[in-house]
C-alpha atoms as a PDB file:
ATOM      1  CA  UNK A   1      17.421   6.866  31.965  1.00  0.00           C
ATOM      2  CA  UNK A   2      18.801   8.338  28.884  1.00  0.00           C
ATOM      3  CA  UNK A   3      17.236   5.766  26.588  1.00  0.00           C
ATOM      4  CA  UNK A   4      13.764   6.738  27.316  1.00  0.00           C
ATOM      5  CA  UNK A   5      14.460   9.981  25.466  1.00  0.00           C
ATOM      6  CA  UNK A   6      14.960   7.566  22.709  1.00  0.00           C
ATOM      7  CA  UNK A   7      12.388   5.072  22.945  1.00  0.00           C
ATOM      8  CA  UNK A   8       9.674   7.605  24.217  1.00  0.00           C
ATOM      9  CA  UNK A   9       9.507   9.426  21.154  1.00  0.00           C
ATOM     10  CA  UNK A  10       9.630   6.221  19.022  1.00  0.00           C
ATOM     11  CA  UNK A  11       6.518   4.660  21.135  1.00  0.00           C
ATOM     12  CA  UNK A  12       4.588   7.721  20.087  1.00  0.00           C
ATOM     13  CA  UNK A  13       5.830   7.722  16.279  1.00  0.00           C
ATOM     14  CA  UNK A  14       4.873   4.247  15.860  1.00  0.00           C
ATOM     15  CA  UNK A  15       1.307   4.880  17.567  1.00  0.00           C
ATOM     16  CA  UNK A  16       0.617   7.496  15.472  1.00  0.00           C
ATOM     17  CA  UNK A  17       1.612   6.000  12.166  1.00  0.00           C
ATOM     18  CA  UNK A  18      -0.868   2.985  13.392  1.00  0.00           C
ATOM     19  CA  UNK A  19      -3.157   5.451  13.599  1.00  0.00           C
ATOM     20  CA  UNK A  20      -2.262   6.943   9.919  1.00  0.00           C
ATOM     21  CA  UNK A  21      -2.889   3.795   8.486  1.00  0.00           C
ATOM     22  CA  UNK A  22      -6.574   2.585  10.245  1.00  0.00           C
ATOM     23  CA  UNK A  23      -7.500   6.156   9.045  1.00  0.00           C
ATOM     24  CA  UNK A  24      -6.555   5.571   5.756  1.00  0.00           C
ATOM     25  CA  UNK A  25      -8.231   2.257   5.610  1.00  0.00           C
ATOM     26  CA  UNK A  26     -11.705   3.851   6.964  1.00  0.00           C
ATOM     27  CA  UNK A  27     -11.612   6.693   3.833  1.00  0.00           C
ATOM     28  CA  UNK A  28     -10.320   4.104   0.985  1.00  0.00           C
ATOM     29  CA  UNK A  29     -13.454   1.697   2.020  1.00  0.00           C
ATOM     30  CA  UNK A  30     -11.392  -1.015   3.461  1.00  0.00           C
ATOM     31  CA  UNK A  31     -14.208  -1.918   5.800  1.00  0.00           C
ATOM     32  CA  UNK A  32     -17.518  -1.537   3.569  1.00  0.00           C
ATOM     33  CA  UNK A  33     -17.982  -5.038   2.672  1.00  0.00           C
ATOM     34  CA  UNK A  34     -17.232  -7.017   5.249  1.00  0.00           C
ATOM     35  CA  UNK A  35     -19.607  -9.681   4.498  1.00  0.00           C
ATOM     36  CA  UNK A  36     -18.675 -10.197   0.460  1.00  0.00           C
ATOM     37  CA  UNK A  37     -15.949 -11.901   0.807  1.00  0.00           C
ATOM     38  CA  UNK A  38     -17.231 -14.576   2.824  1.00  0.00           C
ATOM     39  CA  UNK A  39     -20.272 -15.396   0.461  1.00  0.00           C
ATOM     40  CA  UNK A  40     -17.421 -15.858  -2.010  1.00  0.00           C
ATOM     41  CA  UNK A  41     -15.962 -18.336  -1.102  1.00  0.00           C
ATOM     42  CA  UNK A  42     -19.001 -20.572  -0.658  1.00  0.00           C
ATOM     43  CA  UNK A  43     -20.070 -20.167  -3.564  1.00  0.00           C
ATOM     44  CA  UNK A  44     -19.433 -22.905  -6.215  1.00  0.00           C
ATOM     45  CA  UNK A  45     -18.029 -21.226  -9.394  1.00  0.00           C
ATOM     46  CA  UNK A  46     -16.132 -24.291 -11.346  1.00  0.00           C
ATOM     47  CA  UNK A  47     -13.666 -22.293 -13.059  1.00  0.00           C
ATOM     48  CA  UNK A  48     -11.156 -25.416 -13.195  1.00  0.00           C
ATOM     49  CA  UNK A  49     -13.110 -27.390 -15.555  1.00  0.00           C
END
């Protein structure tokens, strides 16, 4: 019983800091172009010649 005051407490600190981080990804714009990247790569650059 006593290690649920330990692992309690831990559950919620690691929930939260989840939570710290997808907030910081929604301000810094993480999630505006979600469709660039994948026209990237089909496109046909030839940068090794």
């Amino acid at each position: 019983m006593n290690i649920l005051v330990f692992l309690i407490p831990i559950a919620l600190a690691l929930g939260l800091a989840g939570l710290c981080a997808f907030l910081w990804s929604l301000r810094t714009g993480q999630y505006e172009d979600l469709d660039g990247a994948a026209v990237r790569v089909l496109q046909d650059d030839d940068l090794a010649s």
